[in-house]
PDB file of N, CA and C in Angstrom:
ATOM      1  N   UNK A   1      28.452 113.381  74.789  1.00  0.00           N
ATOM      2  CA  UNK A   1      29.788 113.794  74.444  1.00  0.00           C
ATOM      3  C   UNK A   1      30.826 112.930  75.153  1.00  0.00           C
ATOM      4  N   UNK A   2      30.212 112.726  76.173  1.00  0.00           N
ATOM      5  CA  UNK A   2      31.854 111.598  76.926  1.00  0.00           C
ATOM      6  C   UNK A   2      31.611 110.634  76.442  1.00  0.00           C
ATOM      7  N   UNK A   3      30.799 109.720  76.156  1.00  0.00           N
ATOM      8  CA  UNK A   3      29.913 108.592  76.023  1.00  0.00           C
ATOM      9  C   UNK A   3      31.215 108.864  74.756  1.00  0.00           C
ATOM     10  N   UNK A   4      30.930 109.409  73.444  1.00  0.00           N
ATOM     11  CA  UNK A   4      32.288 109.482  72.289  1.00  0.00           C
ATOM     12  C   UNK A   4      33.454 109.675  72.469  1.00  0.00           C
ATOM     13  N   UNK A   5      33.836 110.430  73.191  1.00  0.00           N
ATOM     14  CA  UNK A   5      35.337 110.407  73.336  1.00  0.00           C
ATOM     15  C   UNK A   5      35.585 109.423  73.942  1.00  0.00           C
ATOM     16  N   UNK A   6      34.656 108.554  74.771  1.00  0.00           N
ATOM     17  CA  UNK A   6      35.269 107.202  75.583  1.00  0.00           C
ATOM     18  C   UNK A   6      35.659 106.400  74.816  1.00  0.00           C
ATOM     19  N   UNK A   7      34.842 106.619  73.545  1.00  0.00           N
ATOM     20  CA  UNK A   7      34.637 105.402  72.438  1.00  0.00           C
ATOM     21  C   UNK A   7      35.790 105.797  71.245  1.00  0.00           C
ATOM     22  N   UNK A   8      36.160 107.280  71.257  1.00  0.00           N
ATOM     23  CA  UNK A   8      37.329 107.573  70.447  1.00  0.00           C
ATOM     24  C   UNK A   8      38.838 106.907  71.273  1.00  0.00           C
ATOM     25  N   UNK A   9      38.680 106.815  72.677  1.00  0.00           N
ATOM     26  CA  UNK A   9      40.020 106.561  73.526  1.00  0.00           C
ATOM     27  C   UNK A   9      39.874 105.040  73.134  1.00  0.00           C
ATOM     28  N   UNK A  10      39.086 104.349  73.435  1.00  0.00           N
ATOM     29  CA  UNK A  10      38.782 102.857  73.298  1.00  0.00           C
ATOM     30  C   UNK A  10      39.161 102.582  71.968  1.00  0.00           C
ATOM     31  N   UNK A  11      39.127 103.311  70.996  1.00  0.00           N
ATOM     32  CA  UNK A  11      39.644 102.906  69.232  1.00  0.00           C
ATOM     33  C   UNK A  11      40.710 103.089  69.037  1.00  0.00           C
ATOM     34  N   UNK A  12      41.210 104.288  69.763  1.00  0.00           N
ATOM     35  CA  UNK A  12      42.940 104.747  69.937  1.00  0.00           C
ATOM     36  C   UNK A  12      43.721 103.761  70.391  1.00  0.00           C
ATOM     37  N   UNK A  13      42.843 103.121  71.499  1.00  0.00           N
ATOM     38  CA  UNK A  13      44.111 101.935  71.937  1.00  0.00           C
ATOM     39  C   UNK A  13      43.908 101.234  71.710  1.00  0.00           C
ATOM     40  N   UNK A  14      43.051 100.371  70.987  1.00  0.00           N
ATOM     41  CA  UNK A  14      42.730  99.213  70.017  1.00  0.00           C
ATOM     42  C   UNK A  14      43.851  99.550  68.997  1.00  0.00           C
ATOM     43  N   UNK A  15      43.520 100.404  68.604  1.00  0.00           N
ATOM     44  CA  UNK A  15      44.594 100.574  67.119  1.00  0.00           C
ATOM     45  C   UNK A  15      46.113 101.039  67.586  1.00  0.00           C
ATOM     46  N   UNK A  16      46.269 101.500  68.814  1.00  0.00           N
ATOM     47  CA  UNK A  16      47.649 101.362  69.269  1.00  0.00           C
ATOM     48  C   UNK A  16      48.069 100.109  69.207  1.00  0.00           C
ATOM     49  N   UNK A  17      47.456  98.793  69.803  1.00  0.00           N
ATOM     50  CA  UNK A  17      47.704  97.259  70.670  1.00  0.00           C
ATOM     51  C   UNK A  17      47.810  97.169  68.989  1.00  0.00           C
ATOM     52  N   UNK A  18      46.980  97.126  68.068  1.00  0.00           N
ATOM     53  CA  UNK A  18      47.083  96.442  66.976  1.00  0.00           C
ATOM     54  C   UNK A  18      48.606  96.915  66.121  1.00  0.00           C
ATOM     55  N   UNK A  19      48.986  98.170  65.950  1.00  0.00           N
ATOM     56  CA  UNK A  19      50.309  98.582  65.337  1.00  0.00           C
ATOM     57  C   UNK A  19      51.588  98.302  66.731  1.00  0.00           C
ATOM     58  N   UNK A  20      51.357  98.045  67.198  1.00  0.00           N
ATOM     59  CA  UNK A  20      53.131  98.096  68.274  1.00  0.00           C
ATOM     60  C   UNK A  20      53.015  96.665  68.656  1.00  0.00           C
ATOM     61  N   UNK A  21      52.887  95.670  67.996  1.00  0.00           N
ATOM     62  CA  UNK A  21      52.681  94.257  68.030  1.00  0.00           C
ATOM     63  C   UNK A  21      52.778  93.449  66.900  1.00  0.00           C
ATOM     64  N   UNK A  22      54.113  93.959  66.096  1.00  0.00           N
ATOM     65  CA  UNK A  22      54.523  93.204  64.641  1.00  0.00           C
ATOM     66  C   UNK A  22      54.719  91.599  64.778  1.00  0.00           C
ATOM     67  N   UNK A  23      54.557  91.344  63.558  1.00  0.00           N
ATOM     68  CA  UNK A  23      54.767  90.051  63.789  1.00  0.00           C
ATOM     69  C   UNK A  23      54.453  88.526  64.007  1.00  0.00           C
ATOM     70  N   UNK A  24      52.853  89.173  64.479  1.00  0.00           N
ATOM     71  CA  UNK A  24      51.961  88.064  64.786  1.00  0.00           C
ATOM     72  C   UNK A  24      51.464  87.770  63.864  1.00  0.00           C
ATOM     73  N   UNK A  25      50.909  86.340  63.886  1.00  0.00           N
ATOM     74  CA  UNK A  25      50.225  85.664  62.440  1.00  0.00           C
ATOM     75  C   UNK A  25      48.779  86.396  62.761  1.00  0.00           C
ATOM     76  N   UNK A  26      48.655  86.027  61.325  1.00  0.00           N
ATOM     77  CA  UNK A  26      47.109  86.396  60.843  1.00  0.00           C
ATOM     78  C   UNK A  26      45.736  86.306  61.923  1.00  0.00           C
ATOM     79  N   UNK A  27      45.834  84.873  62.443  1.00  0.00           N
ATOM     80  CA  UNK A  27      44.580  84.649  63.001  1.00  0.00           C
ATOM     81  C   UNK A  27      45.177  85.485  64.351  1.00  0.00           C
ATOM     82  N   UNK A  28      44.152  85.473  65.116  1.00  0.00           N
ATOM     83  CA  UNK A  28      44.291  85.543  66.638  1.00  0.00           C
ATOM     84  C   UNK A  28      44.230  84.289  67.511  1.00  0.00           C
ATOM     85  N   UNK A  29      45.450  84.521  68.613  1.00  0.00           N
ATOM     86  CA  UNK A  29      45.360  83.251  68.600  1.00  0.00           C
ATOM     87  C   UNK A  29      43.897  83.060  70.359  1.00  0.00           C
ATOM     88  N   UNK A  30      43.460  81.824  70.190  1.00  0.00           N
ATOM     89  CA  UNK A  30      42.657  81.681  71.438  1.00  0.00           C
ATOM     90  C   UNK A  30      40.802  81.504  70.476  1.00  0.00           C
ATOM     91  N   UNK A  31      39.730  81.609  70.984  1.00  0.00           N
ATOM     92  CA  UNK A  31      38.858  81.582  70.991  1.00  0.00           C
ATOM     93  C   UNK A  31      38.289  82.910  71.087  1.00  0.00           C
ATOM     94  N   UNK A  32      36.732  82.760  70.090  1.00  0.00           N
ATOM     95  CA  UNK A  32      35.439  84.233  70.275  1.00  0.00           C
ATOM     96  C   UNK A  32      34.852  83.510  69.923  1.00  0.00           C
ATOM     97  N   UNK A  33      33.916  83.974  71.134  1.00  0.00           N
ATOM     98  CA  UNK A  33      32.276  83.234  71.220  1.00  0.00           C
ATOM     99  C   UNK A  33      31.695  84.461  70.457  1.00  0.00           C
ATOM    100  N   UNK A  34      30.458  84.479  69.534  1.00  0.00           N
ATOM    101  CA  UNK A  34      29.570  85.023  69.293  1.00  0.00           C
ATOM    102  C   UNK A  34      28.412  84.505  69.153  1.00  0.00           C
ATOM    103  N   UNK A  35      27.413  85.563  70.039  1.00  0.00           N
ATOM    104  CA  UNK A  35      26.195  84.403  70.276  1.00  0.00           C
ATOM    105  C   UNK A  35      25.934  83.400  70.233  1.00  0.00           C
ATOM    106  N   UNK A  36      27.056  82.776  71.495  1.00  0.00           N
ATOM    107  CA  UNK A  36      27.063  81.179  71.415  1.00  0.00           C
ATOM    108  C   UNK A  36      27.856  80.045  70.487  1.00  0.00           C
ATOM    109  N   UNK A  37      28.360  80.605  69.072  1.00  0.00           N
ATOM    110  CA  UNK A  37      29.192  79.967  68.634  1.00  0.00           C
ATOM    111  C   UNK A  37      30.383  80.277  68.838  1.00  0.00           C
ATOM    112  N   UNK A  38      31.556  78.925  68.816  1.00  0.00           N
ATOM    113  CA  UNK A  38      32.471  79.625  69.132  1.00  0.00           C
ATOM    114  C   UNK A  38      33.719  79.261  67.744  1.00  0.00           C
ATOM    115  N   UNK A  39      34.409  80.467  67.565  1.00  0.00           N
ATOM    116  CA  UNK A  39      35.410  80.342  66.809  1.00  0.00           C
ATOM    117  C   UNK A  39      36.829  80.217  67.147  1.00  0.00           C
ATOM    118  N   UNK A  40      37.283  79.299  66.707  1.00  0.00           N
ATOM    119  CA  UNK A  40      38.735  79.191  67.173  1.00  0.00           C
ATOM    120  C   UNK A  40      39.965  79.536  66.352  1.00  0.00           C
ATOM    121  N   UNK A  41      40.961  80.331  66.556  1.00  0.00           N
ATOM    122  CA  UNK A  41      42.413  80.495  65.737  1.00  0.00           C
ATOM    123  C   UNK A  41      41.451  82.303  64.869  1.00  0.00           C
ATOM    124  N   UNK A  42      40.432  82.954  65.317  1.00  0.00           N
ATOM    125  CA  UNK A  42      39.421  83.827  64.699  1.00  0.00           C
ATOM    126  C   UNK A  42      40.493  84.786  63.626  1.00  0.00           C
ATOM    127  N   UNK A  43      39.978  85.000  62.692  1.00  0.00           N
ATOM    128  CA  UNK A  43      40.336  86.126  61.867  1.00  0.00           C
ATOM    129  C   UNK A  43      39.322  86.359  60.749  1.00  0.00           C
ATOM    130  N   UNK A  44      39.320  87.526  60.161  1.00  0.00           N
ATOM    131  CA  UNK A  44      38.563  88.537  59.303  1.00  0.00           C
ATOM    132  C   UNK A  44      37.024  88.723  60.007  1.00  0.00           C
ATOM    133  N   UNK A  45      36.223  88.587  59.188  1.00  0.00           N
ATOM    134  CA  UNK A  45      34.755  89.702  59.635  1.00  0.00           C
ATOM    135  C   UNK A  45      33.858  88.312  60.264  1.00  0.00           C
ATOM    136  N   UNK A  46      32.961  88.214  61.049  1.00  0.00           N
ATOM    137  CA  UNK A  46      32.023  87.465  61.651  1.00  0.00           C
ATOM    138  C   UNK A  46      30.643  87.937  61.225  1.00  0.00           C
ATOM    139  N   UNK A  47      29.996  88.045  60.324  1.00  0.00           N
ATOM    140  CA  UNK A  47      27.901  88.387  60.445  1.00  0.00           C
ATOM    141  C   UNK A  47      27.198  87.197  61.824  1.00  0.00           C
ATOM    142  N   UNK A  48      26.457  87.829  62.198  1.00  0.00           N
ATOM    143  CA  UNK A  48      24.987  87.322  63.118  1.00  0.00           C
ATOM    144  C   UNK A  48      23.774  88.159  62.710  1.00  0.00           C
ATOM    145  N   UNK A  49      23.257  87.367  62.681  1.00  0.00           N
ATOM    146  CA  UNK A  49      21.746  87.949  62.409  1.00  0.00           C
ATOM    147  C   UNK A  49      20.624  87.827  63.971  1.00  0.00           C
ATOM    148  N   UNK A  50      21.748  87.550  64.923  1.00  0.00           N
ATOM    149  CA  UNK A  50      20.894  87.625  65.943  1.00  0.00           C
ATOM    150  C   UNK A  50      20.759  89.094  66.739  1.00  0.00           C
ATOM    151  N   UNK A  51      20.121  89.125  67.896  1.00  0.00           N
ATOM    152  CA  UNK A  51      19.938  90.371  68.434  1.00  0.00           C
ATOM    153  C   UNK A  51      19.504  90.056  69.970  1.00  0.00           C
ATOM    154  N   UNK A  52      20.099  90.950  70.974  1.00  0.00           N
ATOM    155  CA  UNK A  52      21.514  91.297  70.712  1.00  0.00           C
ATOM    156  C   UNK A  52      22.538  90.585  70.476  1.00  0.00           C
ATOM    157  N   UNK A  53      23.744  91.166  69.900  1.00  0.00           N
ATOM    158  CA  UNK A  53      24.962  90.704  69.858  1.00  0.00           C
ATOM    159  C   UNK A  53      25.920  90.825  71.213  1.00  0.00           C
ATOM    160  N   UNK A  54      26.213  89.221  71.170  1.00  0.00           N
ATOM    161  CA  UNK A  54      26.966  88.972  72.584  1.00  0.00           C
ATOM    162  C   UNK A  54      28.486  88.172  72.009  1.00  0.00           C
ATOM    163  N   UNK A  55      29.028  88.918  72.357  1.00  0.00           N
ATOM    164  CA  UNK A  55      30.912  88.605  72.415  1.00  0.00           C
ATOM    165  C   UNK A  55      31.844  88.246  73.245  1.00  0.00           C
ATOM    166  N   UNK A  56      32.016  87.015  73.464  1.00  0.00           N
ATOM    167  CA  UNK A  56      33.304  86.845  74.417  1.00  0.00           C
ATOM    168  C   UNK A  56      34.652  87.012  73.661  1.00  0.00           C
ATOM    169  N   UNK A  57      35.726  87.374  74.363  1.00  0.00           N
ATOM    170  CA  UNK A  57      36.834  87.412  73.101  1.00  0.00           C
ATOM    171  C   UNK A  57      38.049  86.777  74.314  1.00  0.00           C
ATOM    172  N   UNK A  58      38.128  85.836  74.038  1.00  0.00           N
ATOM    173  CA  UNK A  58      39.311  85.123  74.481  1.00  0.00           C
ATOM    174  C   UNK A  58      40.498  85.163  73.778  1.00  0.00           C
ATOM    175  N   UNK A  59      40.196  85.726  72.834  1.00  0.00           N
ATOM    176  CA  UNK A  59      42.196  85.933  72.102  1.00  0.00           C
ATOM    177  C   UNK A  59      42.759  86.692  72.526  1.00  0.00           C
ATOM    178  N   UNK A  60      44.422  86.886  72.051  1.00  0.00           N
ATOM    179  CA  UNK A  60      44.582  87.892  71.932  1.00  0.00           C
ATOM    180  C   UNK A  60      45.145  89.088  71.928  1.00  0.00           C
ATOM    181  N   UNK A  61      44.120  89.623  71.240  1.00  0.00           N
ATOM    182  CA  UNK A  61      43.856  90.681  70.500  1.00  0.00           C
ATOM    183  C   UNK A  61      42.453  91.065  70.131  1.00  0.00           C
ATOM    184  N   UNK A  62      42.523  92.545  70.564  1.00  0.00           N
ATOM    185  CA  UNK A  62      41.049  92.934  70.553  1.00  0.00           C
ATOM    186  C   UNK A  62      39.901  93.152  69.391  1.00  0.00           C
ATOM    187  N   UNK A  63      38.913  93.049  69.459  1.00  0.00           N
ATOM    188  CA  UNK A  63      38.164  92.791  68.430  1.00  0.00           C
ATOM    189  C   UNK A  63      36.599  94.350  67.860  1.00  0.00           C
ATOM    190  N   UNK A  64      36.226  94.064  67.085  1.00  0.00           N
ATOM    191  CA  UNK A  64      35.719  95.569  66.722  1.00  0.00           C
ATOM    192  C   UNK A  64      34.181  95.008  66.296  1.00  0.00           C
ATOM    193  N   UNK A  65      33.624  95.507  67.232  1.00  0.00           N
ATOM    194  CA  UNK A  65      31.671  95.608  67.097  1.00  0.00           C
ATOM    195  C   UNK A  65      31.122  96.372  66.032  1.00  0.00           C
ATOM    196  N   UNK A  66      30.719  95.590  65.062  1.00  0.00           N
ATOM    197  CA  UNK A  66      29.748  96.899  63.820  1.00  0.00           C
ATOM    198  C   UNK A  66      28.684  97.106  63.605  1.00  0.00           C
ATOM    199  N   UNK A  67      27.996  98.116  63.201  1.00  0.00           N
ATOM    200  CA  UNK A  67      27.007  98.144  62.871  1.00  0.00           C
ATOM    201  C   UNK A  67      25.860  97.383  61.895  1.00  0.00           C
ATOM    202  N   UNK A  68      27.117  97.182  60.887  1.00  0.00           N
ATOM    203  CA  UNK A  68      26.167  96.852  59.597  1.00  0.00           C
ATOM    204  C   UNK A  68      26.996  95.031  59.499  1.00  0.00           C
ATOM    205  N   UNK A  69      26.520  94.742  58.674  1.00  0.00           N
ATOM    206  CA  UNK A  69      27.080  92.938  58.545  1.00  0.00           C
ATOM    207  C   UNK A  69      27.886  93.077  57.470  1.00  0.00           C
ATOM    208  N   UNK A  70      29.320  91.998  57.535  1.00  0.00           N
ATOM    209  CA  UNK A  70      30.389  92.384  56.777  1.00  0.00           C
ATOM    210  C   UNK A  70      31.434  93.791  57.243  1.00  0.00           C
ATOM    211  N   UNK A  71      31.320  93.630  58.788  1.00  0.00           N
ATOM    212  CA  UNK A  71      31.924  94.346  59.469  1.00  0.00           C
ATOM    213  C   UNK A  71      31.534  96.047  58.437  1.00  0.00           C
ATOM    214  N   UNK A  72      30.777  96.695  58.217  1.00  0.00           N
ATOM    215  CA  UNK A  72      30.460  97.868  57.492  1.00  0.00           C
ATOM    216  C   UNK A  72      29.677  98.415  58.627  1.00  0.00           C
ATOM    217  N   UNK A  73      29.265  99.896  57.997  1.00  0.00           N
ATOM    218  CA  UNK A  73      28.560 100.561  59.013  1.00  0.00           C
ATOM    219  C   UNK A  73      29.426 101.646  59.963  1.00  0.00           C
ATOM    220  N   UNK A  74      29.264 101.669  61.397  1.00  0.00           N
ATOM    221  CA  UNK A  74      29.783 102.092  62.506  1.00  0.00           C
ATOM    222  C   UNK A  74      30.478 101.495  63.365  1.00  0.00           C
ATOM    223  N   UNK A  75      31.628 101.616  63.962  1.00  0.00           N
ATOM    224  CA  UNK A  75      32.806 101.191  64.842  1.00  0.00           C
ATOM    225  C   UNK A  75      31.599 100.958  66.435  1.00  0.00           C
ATOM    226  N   UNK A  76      30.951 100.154  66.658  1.00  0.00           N
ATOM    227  CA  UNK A  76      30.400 100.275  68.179  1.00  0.00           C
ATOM    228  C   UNK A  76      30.799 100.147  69.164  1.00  0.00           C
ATOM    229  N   UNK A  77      31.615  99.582  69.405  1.00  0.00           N
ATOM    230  CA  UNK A  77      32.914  99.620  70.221  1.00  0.00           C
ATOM    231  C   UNK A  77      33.944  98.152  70.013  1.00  0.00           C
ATOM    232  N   UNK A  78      35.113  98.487  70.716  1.00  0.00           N
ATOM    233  CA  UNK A  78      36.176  97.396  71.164  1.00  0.00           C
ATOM    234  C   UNK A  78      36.105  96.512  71.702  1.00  0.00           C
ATOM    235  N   UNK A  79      36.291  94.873  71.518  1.00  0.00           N
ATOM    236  CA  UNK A  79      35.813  94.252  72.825  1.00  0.00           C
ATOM    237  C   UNK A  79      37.793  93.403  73.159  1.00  0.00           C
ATOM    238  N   UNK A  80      37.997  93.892  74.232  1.00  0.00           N
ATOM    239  CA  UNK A  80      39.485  93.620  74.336  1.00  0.00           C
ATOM    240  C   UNK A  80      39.626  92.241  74.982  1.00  0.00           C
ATOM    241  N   UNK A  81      40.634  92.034  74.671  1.00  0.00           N
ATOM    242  CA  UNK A  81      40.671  90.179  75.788  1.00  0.00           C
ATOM    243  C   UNK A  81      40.153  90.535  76.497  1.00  0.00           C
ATOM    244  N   UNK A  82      39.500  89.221  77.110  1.00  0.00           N
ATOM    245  CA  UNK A  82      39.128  88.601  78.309  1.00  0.00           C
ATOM    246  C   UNK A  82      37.956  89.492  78.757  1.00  0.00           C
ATOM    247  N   UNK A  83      37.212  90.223  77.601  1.00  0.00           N
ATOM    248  CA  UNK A  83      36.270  90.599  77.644  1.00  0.00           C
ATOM    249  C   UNK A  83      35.152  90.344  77.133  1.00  0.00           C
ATOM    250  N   UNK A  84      34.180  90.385  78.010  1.00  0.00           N
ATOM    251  CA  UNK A  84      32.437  90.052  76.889  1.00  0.00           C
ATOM    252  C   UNK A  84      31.378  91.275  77.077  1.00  0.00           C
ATOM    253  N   UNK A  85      30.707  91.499  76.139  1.00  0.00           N
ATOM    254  CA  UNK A  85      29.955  92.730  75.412  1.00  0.00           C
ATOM    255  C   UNK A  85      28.701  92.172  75.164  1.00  0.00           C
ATOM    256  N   UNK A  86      27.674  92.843  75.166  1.00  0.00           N
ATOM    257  CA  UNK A  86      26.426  92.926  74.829  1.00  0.00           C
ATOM    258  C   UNK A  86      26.148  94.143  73.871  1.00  0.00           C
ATOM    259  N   UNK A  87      26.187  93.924  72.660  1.00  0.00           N
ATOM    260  CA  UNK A  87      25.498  95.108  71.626  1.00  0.00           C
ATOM    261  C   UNK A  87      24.543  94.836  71.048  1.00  0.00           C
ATOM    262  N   UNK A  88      23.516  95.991  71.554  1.00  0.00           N
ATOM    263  CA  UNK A  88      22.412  95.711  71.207  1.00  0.00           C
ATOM    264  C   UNK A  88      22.278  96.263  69.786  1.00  0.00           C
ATOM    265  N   UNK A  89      22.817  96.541  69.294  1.00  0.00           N
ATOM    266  CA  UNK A  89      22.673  97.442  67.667  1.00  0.00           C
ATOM    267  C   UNK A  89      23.986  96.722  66.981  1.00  0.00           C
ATOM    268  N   UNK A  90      24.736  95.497  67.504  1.00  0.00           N
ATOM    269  CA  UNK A  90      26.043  94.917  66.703  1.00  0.00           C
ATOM    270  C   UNK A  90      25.120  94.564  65.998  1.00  0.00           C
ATOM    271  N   UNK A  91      26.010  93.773  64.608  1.00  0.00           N
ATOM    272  CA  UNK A  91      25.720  92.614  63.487  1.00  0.00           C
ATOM    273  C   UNK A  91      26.866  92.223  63.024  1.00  0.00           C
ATOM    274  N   UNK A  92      28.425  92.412  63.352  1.00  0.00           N
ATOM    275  CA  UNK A  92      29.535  91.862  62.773  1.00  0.00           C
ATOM    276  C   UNK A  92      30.290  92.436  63.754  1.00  0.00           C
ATOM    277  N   UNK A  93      31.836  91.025  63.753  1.00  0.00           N
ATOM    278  CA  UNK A  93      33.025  91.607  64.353  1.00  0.00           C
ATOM    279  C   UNK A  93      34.047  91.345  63.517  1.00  0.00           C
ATOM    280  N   UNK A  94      34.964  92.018  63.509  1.00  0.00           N
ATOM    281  CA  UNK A  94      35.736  91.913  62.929  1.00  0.00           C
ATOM    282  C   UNK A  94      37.363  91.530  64.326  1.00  0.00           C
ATOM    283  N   UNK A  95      38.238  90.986  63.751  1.00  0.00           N
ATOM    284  CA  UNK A  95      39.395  90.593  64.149  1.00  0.00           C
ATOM    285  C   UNK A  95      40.456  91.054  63.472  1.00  0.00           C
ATOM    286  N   UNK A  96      40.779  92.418  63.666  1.00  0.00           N
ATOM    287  CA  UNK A  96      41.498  92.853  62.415  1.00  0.00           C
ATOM    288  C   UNK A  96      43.142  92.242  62.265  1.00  0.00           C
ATOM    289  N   UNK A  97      43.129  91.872  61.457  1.00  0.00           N
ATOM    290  CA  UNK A  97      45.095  91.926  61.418  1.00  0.00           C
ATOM    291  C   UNK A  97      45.879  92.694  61.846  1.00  0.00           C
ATOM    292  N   UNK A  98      46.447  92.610  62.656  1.00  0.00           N
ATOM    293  CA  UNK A  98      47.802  93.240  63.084  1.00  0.00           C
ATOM    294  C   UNK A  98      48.958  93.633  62.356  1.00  0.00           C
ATOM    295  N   UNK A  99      48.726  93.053  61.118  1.00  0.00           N
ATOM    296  CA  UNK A  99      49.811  93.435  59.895  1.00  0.00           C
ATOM    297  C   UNK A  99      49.594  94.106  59.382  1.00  0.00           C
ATOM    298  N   UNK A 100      48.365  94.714  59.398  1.00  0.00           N
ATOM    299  CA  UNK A 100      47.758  96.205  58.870  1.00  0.00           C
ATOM    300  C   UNK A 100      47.916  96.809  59.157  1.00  0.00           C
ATOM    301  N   UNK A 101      48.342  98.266  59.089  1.00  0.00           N
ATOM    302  CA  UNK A 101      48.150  99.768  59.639  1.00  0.00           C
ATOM    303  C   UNK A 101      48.879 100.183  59.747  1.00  0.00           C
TER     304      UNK A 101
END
C-alpha cells in the first residue's frame, strides 16, 4: 500500500512539473540514456527489448517507465532529472510533452 501511494505522489508531481511549465518546445531539452543508447533533444515513446531497463534522464523534464512497448501497459514509475532507474519489468519511456494536459 505505501509502495502505491508513493508511486501515485511520484505521478502527481510529474504531471504537476509537466502542466505549470508552458511553453517549452516539444523535445526535452538535454540527453536519455536507455540501456546504453543515448538520445539527444528526446521526445515521444522509446521501446527496448532489453532487460532490465536502465534510464538516465539528463533533460529536463521528467520521464515515464512502462510496462508494455509503445509506452502502453502500466505507469512504473517517474524517472525525474538527473536521475537513473533500474526497471526490471520496464520496456518503454516515454517523454511526454508539456503542451499536453
Amino acid at each position: 500500500m505505501k509502495r502505491a501511494m508513493r508511486m501515485l505522489g511520484t505521478l502527481a508531481a510529474a504531471a504537476s512539473i509537466a502542466v505549470a511549465v508552458p511553453g517549452l518546445s516539444h523535445a526535452a531539452d538535454g540527453w536519455l540514456r536507455i540501456n546504453g543508447k543515448v538520445y539527444e533533444q528526446p521526445r515521444g515513446c522509446y521501446d527496448s527489448d532489453l532487460w532490465p531497463l536502465s534510464v538516465d534522464n539528463h533533460t529536463d523534464q521528467p520521464v515515464v517507465v512502462y510496462s508494455g512497448s509503445g509506452c502502453s501497459g502500466d505507469q512504473l514509475t517517474v524517472v525525474f532529472p538527473g536521475q537513473h532507474v533500474v526497471s526490471e519489468f520496464g520496456q518503454s519511456v516515454d517523454v511526454p510533452d508539456p503542451n499536453d494536459g
